[in-house]
N, C-alpha and C. Protein backbone atom coordinates (compact mmCIF):
# COMPACT_ATOMS: atom_id res chain seq x y z
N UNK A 1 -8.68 7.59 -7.18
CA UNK A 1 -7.74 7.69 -6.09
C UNK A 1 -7.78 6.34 -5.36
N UNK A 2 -6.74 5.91 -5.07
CA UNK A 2 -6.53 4.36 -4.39
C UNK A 2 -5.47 4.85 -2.98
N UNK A 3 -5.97 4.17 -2.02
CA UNK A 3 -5.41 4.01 -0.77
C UNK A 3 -4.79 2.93 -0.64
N UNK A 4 -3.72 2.64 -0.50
CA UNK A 4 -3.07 1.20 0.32
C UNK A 4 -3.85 0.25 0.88
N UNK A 5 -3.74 1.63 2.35
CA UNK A 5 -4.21 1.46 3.79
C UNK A 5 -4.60 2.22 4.27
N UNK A 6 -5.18 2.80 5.36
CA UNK A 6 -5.89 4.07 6.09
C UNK A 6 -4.87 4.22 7.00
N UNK A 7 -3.65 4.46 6.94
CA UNK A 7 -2.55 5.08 7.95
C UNK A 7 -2.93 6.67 7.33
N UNK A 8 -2.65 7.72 8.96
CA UNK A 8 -2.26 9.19 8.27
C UNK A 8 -2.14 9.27 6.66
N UNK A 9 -0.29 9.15 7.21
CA UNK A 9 0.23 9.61 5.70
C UNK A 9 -0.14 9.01 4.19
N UNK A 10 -1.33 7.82 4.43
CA UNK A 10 -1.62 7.48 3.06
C UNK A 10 -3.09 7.77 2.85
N UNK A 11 -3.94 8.49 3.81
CA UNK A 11 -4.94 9.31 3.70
C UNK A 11 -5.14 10.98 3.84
N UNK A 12 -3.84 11.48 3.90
CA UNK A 12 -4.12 12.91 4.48
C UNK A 12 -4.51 13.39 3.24
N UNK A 13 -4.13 12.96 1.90
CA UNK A 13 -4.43 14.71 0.90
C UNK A 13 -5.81 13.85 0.78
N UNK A 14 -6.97 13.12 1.34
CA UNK A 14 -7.90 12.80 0.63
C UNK A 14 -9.02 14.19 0.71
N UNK A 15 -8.59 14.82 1.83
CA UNK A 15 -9.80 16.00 2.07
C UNK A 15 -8.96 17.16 2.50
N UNK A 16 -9.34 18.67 2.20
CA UNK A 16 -9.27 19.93 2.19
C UNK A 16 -10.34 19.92 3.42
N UNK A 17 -9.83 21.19 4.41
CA UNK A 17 -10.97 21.88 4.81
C UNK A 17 -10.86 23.29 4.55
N UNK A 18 -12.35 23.31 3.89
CA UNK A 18 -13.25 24.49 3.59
C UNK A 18 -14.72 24.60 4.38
N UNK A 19 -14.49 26.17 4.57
CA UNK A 19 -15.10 26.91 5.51
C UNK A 19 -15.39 25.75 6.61
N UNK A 20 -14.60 25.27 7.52
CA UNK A 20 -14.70 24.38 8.89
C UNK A 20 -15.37 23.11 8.83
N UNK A 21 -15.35 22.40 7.09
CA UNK A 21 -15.18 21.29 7.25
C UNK A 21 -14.26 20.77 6.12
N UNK A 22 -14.65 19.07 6.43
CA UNK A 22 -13.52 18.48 5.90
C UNK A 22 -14.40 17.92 4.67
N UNK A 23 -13.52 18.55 3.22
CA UNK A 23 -14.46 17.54 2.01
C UNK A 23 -13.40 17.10 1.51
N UNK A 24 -13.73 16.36 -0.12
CA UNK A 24 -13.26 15.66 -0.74
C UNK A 24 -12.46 16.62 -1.08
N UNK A 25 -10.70 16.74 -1.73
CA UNK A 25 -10.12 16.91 -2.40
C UNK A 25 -10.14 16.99 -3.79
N UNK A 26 -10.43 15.81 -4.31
CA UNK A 26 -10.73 15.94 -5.78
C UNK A 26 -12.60 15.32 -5.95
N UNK A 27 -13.50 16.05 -6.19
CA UNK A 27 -14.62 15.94 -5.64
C UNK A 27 -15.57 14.99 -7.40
N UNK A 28 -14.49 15.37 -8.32
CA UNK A 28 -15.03 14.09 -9.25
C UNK A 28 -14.07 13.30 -9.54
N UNK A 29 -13.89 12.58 -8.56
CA UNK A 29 -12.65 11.28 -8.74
C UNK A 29 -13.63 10.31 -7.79
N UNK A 30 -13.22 9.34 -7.99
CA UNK A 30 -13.96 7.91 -7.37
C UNK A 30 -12.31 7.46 -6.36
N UNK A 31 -12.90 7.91 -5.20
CA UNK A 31 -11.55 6.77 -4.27
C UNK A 31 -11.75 5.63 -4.31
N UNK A 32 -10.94 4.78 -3.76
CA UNK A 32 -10.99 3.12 -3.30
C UNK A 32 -10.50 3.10 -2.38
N UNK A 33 -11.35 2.43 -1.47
CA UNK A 33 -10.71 2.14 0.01
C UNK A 33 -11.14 0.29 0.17
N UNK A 34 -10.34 -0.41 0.86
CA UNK A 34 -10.56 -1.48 1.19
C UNK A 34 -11.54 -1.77 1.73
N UNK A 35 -12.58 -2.98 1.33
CA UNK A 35 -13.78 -3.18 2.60
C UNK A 35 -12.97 -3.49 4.16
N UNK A 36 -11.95 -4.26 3.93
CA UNK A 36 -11.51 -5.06 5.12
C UNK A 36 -10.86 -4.63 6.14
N UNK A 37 -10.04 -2.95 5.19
CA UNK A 37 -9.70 -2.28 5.73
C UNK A 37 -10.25 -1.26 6.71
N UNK A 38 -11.14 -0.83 6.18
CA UNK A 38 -12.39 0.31 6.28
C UNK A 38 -13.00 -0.89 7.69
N UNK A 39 -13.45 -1.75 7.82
CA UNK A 39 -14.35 -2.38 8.56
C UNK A 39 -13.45 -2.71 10.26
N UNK A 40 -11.98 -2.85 9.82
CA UNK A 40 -11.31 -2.63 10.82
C UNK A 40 -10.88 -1.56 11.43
N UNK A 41 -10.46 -0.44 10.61
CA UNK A 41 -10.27 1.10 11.02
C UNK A 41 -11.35 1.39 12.25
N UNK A 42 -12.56 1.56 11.38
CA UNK A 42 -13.59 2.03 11.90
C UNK A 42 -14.16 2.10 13.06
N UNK A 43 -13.98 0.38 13.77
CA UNK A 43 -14.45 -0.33 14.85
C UNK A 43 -13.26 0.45 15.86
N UNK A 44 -12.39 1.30 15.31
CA UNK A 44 -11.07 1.53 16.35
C UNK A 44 -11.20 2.90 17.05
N UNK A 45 -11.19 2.63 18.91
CA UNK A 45 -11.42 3.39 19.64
C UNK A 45 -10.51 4.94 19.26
N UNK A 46 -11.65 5.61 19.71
CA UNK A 46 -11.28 7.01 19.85
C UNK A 46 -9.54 7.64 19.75
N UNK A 47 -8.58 8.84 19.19
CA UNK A 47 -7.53 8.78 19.23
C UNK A 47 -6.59 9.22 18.08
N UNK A 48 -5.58 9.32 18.24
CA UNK A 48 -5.46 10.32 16.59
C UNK A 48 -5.12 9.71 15.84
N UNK A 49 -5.38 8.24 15.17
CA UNK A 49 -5.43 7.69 14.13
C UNK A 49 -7.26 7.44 13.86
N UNK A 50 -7.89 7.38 14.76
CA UNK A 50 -9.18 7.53 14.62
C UNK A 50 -9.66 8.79 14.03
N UNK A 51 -9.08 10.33 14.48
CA UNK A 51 -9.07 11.61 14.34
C UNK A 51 -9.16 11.72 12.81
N UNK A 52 -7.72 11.01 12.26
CA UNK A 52 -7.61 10.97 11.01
C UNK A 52 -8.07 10.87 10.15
N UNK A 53 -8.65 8.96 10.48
CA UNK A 53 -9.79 8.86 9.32
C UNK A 53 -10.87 9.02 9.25
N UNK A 54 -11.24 10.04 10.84
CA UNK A 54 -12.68 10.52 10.63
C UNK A 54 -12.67 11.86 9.50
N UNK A 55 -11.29 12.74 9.71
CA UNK A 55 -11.03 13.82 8.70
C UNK A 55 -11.00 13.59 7.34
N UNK A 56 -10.14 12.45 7.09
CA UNK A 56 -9.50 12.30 5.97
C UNK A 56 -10.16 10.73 4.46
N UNK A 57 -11.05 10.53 5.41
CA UNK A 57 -11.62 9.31 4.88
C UNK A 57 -13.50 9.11 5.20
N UNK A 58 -13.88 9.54 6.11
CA UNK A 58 -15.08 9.33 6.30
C UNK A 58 -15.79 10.62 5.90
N UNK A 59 -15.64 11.71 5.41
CA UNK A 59 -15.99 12.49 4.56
C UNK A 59 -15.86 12.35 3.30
N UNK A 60 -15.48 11.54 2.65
CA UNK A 60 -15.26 11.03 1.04
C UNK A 60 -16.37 9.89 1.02
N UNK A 61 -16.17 9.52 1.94
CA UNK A 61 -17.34 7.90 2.17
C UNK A 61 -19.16 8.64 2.27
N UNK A 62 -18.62 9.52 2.86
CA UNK A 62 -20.22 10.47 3.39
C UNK A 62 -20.39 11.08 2.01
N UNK A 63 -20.12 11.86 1.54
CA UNK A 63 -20.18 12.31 0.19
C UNK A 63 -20.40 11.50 -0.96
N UNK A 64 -20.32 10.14 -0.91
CA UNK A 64 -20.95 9.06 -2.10
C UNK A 64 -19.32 8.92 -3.35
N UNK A 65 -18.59 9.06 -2.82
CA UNK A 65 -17.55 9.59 -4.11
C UNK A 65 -16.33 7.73 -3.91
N UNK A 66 -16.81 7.16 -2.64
CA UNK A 66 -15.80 6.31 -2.26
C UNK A 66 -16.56 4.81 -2.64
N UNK A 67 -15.63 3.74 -2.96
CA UNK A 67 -15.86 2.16 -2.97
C UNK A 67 -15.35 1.47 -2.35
N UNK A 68 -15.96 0.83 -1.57
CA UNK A 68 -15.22 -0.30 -0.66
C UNK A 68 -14.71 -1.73 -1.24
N UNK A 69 -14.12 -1.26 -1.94
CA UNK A 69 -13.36 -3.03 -2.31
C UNK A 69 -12.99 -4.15 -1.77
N UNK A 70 -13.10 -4.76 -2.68
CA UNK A 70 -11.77 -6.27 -2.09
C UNK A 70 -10.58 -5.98 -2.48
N UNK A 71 -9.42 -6.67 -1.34
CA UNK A 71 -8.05 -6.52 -1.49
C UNK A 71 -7.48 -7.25 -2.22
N UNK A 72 -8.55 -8.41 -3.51
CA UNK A 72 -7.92 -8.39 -4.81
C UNK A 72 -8.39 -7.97 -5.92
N UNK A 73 -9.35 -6.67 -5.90
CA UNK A 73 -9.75 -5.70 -6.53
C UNK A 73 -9.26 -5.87 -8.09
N UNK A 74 -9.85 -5.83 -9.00
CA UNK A 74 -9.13 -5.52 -10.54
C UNK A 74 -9.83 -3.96 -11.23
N UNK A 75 -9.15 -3.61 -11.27
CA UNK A 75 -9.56 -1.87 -11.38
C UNK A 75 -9.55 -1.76 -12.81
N UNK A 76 -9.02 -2.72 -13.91
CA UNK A 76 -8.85 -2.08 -14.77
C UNK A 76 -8.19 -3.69 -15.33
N UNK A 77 -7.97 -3.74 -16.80
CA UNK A 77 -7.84 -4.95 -17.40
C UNK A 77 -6.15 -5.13 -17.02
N UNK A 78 -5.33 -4.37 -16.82
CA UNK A 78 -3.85 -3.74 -16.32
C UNK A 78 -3.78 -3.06 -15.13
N UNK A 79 -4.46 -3.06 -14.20
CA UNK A 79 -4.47 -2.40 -12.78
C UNK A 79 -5.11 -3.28 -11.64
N UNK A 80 -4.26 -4.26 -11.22
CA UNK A 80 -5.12 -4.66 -9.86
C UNK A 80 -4.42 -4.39 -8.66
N UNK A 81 -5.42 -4.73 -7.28
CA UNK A 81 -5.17 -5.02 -6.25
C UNK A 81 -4.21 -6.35 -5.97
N UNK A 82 -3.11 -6.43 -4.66
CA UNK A 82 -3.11 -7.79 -4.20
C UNK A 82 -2.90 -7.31 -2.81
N UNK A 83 -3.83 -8.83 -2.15
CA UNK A 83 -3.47 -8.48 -0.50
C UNK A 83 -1.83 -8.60 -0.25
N UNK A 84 -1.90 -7.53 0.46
CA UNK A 84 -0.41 -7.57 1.59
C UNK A 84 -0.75 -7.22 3.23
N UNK A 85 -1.09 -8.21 3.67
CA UNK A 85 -1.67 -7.79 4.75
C UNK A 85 -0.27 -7.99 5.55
N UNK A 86 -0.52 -7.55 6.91
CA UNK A 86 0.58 -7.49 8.31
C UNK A 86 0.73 -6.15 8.41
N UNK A 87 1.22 -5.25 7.64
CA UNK A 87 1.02 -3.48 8.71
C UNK A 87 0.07 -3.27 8.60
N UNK A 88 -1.15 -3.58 8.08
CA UNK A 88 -2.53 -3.71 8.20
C UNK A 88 -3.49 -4.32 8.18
N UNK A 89 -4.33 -5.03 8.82
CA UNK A 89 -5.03 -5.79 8.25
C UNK A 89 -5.81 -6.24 6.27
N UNK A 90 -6.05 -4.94 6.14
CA UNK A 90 -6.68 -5.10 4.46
C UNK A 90 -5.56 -4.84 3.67
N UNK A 91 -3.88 -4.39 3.88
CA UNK A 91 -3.36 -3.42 3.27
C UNK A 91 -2.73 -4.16 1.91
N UNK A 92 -3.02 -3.80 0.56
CA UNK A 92 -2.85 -4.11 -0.87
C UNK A 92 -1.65 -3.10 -1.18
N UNK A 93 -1.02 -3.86 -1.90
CA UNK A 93 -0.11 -3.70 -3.27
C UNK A 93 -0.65 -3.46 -4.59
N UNK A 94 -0.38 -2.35 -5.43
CA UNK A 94 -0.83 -2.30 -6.43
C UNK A 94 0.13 -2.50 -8.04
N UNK A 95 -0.71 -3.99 -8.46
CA UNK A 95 0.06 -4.02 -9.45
C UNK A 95 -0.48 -4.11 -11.10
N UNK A 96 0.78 -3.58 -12.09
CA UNK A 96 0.59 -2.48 -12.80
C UNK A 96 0.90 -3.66 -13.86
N UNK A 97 -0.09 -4.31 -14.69
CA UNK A 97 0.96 -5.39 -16.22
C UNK A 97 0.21 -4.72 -17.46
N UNK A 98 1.16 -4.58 -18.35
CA UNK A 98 1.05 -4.17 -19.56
C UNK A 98 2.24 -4.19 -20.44
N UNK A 99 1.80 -4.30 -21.80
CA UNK A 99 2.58 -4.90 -23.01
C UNK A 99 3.88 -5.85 -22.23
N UNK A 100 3.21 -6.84 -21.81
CA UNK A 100 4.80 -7.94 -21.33
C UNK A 100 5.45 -7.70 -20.65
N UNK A 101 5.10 -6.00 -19.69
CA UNK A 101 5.85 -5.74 -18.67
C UNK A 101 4.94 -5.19 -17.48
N UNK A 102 5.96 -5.43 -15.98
CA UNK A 102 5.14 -5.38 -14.92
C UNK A 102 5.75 -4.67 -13.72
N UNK A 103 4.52 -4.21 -12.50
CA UNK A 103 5.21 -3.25 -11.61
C UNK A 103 4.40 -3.42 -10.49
N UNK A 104 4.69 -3.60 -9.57
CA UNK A 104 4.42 -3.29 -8.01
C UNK A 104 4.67 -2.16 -7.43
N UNK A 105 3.39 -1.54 -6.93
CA UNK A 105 3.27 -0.33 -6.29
C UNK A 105 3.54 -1.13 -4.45
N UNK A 106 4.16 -0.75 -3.90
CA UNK A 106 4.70 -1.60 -2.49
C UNK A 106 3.05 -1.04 -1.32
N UNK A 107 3.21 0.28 -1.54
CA UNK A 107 2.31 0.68 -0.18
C UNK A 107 3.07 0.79 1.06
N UNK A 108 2.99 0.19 1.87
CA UNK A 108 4.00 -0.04 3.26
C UNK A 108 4.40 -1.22 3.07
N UNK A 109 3.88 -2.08 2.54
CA UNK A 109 4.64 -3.53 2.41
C UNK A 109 6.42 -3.70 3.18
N UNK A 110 7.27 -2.58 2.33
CA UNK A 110 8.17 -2.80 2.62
C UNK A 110 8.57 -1.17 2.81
N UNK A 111 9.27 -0.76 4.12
CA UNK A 111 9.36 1.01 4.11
C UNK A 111 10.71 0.89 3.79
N UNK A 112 11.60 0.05 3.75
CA UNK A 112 13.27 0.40 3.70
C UNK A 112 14.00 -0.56 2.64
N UNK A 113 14.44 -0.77 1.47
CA UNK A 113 15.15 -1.69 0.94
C UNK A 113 15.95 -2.89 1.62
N UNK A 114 16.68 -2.57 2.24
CA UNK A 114 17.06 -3.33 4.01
C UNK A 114 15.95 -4.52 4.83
N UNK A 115 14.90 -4.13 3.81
CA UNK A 115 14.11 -5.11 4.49
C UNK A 115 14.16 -6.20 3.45
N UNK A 116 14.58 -6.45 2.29
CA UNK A 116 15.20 -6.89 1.28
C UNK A 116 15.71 -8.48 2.09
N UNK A 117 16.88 -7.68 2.45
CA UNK A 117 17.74 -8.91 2.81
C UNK A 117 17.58 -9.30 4.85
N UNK A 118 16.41 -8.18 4.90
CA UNK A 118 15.96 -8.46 6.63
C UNK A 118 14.55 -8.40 6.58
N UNK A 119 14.17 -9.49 5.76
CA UNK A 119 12.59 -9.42 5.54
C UNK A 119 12.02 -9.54 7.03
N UNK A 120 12.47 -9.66 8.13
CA UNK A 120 11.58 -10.10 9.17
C UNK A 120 11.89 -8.78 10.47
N UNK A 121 12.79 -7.79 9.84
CA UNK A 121 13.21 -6.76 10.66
C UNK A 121 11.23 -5.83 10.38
N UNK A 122 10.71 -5.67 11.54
CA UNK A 122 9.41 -5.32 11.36
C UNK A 122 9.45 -3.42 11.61
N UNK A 123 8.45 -2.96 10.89
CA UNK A 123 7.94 -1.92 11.75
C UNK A 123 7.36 -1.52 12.21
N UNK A 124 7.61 -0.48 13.29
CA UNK A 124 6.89 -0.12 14.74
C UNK A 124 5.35 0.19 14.30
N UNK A 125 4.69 0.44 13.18
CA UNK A 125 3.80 0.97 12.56
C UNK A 125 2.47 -0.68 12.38
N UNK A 126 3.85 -1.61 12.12
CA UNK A 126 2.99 -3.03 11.93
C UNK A 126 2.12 -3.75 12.47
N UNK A 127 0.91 -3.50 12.21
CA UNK A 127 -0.76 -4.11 12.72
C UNK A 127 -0.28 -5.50 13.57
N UNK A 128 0.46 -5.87 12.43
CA UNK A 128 0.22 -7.76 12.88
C UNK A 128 1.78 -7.88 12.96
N UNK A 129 2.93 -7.95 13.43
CA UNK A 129 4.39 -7.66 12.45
C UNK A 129 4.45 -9.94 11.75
N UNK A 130 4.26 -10.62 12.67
CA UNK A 130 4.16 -11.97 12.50
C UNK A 130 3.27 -11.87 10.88
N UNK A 131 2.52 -11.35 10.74
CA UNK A 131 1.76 -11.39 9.35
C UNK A 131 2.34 -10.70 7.97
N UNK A 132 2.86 -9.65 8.73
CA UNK A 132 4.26 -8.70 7.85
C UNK A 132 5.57 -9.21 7.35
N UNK A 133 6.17 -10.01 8.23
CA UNK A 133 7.03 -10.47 7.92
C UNK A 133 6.77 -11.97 7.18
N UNK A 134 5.42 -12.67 6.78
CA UNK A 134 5.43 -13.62 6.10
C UNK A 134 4.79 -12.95 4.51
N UNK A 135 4.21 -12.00 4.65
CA UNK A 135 3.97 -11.40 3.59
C UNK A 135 5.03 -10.45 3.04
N UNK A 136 5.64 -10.01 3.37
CA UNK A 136 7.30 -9.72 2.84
C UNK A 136 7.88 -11.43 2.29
N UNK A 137 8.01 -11.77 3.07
CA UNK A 137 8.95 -12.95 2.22
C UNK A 137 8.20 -13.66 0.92
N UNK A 138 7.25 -13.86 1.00
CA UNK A 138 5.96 -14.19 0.01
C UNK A 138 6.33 -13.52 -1.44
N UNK A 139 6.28 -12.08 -0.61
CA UNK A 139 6.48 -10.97 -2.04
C UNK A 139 7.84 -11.01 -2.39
N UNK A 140 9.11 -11.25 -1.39
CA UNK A 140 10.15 -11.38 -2.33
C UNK A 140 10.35 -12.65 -3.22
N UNK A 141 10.14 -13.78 -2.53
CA UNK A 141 9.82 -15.08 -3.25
C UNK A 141 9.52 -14.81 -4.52
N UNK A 142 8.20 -14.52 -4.17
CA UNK A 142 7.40 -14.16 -6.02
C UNK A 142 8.10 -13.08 -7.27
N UNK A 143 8.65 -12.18 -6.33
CA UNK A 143 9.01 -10.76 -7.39
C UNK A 143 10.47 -11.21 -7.61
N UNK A 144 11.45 -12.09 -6.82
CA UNK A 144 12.96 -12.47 -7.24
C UNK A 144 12.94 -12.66 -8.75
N UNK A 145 13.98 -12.04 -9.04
CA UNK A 145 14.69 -12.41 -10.15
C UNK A 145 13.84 -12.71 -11.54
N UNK A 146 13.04 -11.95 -11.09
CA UNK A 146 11.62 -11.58 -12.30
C UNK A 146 11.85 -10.27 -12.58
N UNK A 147 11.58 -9.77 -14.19
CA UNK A 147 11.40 -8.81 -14.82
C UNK A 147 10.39 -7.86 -13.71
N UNK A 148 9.93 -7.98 -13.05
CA UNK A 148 8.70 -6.78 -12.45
C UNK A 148 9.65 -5.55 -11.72
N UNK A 149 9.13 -4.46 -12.18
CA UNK A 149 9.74 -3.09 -11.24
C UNK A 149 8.88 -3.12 -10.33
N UNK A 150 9.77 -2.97 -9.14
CA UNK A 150 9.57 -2.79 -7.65
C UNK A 150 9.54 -1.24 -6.97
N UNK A 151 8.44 -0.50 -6.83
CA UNK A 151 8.22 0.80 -6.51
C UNK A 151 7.97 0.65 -4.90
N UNK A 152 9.49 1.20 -4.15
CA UNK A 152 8.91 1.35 -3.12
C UNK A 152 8.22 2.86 -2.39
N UNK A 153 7.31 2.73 -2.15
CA UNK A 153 6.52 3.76 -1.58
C UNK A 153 7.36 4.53 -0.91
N UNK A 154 7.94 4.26 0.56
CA UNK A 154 8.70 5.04 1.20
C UNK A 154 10.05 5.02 1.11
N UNK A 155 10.74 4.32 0.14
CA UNK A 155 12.21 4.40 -0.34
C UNK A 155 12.51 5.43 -0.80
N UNK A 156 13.61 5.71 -0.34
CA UNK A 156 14.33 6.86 -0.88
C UNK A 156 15.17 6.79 -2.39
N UNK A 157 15.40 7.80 -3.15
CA UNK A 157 15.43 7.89 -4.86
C UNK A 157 16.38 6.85 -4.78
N UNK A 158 16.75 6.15 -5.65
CA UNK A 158 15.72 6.03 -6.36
C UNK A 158 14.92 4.70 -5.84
N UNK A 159 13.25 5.22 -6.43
CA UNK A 159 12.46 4.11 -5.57
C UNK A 159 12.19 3.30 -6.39
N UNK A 160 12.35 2.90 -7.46
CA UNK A 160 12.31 1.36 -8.22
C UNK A 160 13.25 0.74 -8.89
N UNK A 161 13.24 -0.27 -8.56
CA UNK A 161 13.90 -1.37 -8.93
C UNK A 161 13.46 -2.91 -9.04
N UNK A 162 14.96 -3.83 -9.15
CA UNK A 162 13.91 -5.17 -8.90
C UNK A 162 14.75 -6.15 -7.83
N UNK A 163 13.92 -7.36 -7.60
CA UNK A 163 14.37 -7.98 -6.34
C UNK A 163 15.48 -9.30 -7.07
N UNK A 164 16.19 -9.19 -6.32
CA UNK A 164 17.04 -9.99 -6.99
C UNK A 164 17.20 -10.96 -5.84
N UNK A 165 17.58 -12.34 -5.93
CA UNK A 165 18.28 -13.82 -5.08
C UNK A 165 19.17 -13.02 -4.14
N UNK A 166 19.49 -13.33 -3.20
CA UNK A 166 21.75 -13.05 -2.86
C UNK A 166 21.90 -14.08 -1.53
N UNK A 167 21.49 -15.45 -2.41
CA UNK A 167 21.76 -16.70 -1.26
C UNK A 167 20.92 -17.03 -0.26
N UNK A 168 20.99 -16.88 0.72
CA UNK A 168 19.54 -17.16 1.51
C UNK A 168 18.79 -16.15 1.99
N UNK A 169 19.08 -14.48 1.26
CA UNK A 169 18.02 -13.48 1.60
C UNK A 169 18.23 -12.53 -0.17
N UNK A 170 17.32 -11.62 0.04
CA UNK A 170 17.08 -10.94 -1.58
C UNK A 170 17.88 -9.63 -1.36
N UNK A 171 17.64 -8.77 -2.04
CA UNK A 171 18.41 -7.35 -2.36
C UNK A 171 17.69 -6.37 -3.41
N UNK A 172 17.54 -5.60 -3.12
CA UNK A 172 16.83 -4.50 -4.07
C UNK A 172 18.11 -4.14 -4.97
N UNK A 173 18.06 -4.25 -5.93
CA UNK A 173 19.02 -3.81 -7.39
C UNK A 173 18.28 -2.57 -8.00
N UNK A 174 18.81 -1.08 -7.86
CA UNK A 174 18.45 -0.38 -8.69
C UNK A 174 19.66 -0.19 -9.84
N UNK A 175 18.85 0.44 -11.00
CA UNK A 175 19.69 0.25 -12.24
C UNK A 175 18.94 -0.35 -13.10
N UNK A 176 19.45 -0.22 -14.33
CA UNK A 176 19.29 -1.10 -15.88
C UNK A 176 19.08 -2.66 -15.64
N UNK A 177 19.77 -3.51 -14.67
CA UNK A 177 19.95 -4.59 -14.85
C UNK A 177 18.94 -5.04 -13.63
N UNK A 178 18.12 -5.99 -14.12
CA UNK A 178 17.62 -7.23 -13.18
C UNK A 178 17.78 -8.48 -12.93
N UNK A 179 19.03 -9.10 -12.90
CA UNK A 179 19.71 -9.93 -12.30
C UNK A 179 19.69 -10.41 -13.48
């Protein structure tokens, strides 16, 4: 199991509660959580994002089942981490290469396609938004008009595609064709 980031919605299914506490969900799976992430969460005062990942994350960590990584993690000879930091301090992209082809898992990186061609339109959710919006442009830079499928996390269907040029800002192209 891999986390992004420690927001709510990308830690809630990590734990069930049974009989009045909170355990692991899948109790032989190995999570991954960010060191950088985890080290900043943690230090964060009392409150219901604190609530959260005391429920939803520090009972997986207590239980021995979790790894604190780096946010350029290689999980697998075809599965790594890359930092995307700005809505979070540690928060990674996960990307996917195999047989000559490739994929970006977004995370929050980017919540709306719209941010495409308004890479610097931020959201209210964004740790750093000044750090967000240079790491958005970074990632469209790099992913333009390259073969890689673009999975956005919180996009609506369909959520992959690829980033295409369109003059002095990009565009999410879903469909057969990548520019």
């Amino acid at each position: 199991m891999l986390c992004t980031h420690l927001h709510v919605d990308h830690v809630g299914w990590n734990t069930m509660r049974v009989d009045g506490r909170w355990v692991p969900t899948f109790p032989n799976a190995r999570y991954l959580f960010g060191r950088s992430e985890w080290e900043h969460w943690s230090r964060e005062l009392p409150g219901p994002d604190r609530d959260a990942r005391d429920d939803s994350v520090r009972p997986v960590l207590d239980s021995g089942l979790a790894d604190l990584v780096a946010t350029n993690h290689r999980i697998t000879g075809e599965v790594s981490l890359q930092p995307t930091p700005g809505h979070t301090p540690g928060h990674v992209s996960v990307c996917i290469a195999s047989r000559g082809e490739a994929a970006v898992i977004t995370g929050d990186l980017m919540h709306h396609p719209v941010q495409c061609a308004e890479p610097d339109w931020a959201n209210r959710f964004d740790v750093d938004p000044h750090a967000a919006r240079r790491t958005r442009r970074a990632f469209l830079e790099r992913c333009s008009n390259r073969s890689v499928l673009v999975l956005g996390t919180h996009f609506a269907t369909p959520t992959g595609g690829h980033i295409v040029r369109d003059g002095a800002v990009w565009r999410f192209q879903t469909g057969s064709s990548s520019g």
